[in-house]
N, C-alpha and C. Protein backbone atom coordinates (compact mmCIF):
# COMPACT_ATOMS: atom_id res chain seq x y z
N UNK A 1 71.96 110.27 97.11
CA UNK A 1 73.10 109.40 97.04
C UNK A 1 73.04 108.35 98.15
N UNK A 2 71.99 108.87 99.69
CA UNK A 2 72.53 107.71 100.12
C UNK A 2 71.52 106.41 100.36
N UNK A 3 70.60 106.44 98.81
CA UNK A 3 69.50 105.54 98.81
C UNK A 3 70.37 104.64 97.91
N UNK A 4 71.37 104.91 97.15
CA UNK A 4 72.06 104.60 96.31
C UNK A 4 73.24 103.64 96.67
N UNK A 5 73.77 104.41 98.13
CA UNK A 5 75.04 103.82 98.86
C UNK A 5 74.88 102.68 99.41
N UNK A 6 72.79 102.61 99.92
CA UNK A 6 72.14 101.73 101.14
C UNK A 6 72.08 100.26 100.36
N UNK A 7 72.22 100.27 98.91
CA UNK A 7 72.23 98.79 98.53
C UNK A 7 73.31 98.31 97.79
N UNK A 8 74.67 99.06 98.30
CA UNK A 8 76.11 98.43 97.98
C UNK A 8 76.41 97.51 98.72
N UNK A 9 77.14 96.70 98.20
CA UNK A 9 77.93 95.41 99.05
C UNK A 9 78.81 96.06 100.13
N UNK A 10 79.42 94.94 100.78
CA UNK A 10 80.35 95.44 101.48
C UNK A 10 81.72 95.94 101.16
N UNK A 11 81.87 95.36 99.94
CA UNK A 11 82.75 95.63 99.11
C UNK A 11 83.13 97.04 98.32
N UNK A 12 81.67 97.16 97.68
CA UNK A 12 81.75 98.36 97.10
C UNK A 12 81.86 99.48 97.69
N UNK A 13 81.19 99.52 99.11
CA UNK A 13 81.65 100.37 100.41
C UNK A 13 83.00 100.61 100.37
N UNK A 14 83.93 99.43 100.57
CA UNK A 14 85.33 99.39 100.90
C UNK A 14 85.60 100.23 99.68
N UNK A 15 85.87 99.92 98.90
CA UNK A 15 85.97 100.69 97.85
C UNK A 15 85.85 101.66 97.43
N UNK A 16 84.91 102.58 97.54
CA UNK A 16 84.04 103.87 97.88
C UNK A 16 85.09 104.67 98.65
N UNK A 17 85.04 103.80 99.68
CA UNK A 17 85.75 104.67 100.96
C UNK A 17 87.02 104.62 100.89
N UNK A 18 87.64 103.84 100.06
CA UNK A 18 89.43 104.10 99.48
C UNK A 18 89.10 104.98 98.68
N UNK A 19 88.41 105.43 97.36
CA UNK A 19 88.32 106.47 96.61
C UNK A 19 88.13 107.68 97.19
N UNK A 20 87.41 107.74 98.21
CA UNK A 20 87.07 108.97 98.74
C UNK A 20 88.01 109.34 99.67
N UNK A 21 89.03 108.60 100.37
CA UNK A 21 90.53 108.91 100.93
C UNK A 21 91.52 109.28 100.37
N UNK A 22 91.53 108.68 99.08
CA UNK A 22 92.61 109.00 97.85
C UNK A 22 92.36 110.86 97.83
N UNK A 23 90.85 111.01 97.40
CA UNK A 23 90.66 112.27 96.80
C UNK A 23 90.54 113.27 98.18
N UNK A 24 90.88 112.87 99.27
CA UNK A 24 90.67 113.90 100.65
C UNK A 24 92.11 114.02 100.53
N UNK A 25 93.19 112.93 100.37
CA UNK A 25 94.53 113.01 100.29
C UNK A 25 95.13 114.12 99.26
N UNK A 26 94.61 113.71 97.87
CA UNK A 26 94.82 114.86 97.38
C UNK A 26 94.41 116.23 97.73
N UNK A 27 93.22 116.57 97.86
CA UNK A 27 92.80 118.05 98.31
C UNK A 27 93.57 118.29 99.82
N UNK A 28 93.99 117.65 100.74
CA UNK A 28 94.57 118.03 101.36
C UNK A 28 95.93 118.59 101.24
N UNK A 29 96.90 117.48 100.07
CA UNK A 29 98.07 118.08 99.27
C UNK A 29 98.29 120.21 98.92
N UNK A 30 97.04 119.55 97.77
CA UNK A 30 96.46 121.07 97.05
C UNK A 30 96.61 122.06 98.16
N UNK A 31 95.92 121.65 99.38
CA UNK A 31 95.93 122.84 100.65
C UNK A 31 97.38 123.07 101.13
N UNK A 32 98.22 122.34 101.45
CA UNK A 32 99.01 122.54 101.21
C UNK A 32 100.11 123.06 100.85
N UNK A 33 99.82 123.36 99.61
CA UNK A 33 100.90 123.59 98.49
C UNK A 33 100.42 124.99 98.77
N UNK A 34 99.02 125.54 98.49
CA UNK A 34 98.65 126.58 98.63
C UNK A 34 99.25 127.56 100.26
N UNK A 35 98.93 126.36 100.98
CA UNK A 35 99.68 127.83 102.31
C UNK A 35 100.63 127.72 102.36
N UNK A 36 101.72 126.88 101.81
CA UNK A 36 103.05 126.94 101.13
C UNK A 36 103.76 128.24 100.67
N UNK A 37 102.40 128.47 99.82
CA UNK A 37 102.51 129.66 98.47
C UNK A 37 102.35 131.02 99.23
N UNK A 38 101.42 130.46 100.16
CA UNK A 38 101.05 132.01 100.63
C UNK A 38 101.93 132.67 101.82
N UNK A 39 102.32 131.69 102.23
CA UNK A 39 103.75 131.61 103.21
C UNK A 39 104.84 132.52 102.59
N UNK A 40 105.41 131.70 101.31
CA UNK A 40 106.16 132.30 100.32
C UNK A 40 105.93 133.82 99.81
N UNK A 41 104.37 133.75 99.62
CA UNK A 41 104.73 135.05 98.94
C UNK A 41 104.37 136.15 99.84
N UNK A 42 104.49 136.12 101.07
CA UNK A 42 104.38 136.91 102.55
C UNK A 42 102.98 137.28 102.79
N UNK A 43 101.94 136.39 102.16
CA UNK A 43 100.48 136.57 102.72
C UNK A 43 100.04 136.38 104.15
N UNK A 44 101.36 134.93 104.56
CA UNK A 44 100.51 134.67 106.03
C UNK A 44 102.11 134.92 106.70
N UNK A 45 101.75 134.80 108.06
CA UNK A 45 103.72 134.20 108.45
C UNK A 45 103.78 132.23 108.68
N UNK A 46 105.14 132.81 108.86
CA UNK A 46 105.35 131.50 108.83
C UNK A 46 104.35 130.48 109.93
N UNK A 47 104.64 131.29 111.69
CA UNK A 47 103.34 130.65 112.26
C UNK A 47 102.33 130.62 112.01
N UNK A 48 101.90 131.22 111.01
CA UNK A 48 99.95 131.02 110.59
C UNK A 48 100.18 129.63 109.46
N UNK A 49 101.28 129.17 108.96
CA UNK A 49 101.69 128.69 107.72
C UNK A 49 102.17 127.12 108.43
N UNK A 50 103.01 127.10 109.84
CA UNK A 50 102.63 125.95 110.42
C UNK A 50 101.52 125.68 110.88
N UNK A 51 100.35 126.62 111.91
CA UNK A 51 99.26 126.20 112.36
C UNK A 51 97.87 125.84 111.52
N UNK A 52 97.90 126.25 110.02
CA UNK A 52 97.29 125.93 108.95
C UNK A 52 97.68 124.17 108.47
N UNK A 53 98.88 123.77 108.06
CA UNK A 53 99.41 123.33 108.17
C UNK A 53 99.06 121.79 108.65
N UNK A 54 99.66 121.79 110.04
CA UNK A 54 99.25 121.38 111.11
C UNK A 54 97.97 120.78 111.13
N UNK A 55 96.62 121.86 111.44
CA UNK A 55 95.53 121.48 111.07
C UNK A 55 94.89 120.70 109.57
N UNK A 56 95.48 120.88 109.10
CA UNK A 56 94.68 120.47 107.19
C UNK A 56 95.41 118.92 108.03
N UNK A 57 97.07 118.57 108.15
CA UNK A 57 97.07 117.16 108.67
C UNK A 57 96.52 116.39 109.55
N UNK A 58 96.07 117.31 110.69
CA UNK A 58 95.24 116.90 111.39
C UNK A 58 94.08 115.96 110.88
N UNK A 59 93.11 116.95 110.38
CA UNK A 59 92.18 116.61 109.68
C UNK A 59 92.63 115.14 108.84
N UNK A 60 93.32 115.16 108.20
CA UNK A 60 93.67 113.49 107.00
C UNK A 60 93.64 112.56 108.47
N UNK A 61 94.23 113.09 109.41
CA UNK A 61 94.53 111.81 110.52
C UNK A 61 93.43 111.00 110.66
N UNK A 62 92.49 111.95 110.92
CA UNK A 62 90.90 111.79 111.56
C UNK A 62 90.18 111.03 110.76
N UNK A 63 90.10 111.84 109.30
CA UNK A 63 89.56 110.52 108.54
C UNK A 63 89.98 109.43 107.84
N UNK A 64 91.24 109.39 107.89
CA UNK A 64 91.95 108.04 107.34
C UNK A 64 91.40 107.08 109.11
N UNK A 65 91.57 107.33 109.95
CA UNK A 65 91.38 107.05 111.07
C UNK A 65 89.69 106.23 111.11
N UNK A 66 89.23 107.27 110.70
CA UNK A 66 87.89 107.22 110.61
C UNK A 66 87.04 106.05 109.27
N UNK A 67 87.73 106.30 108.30
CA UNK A 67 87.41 105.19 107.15
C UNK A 67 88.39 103.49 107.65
N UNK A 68 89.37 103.62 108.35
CA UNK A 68 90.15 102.63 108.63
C UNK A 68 88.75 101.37 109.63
């Protein structure tokens, strides 16, 4: 893929790299929802359920940060 990436415009880069933020945004959601669930249904506690949490946002910071 990245012999593939090496003769995109600059454009198509930009582009690329909004698609691939969109879909980190979502899977980060999904994570989410999931330690949400597991919160709910007394898998984790609630502090394992903020510090999970917490971290998965972390993470979006970094690479929205990072593609910006």
């Amino acid at each position: 893929m990245t012999s593939r990436i090496s003769f995109w415009s600059e454009e198509q880069k930009k582009i690329q790299a909004k698609y691939d933020l969109q879909m980190t945004r979502e899977a980060v959601e999904s994570l989410l929802a999931r330690i949400k669930s597991l919160e709910s249904l007394g898998r984790i506690t609630k502090k394992e359920s903020d510090q999970l949490q917490k971290s998965a946002n972390d993470i979006l910071k970094r690479i929205e940060k990072a593609v910006k």
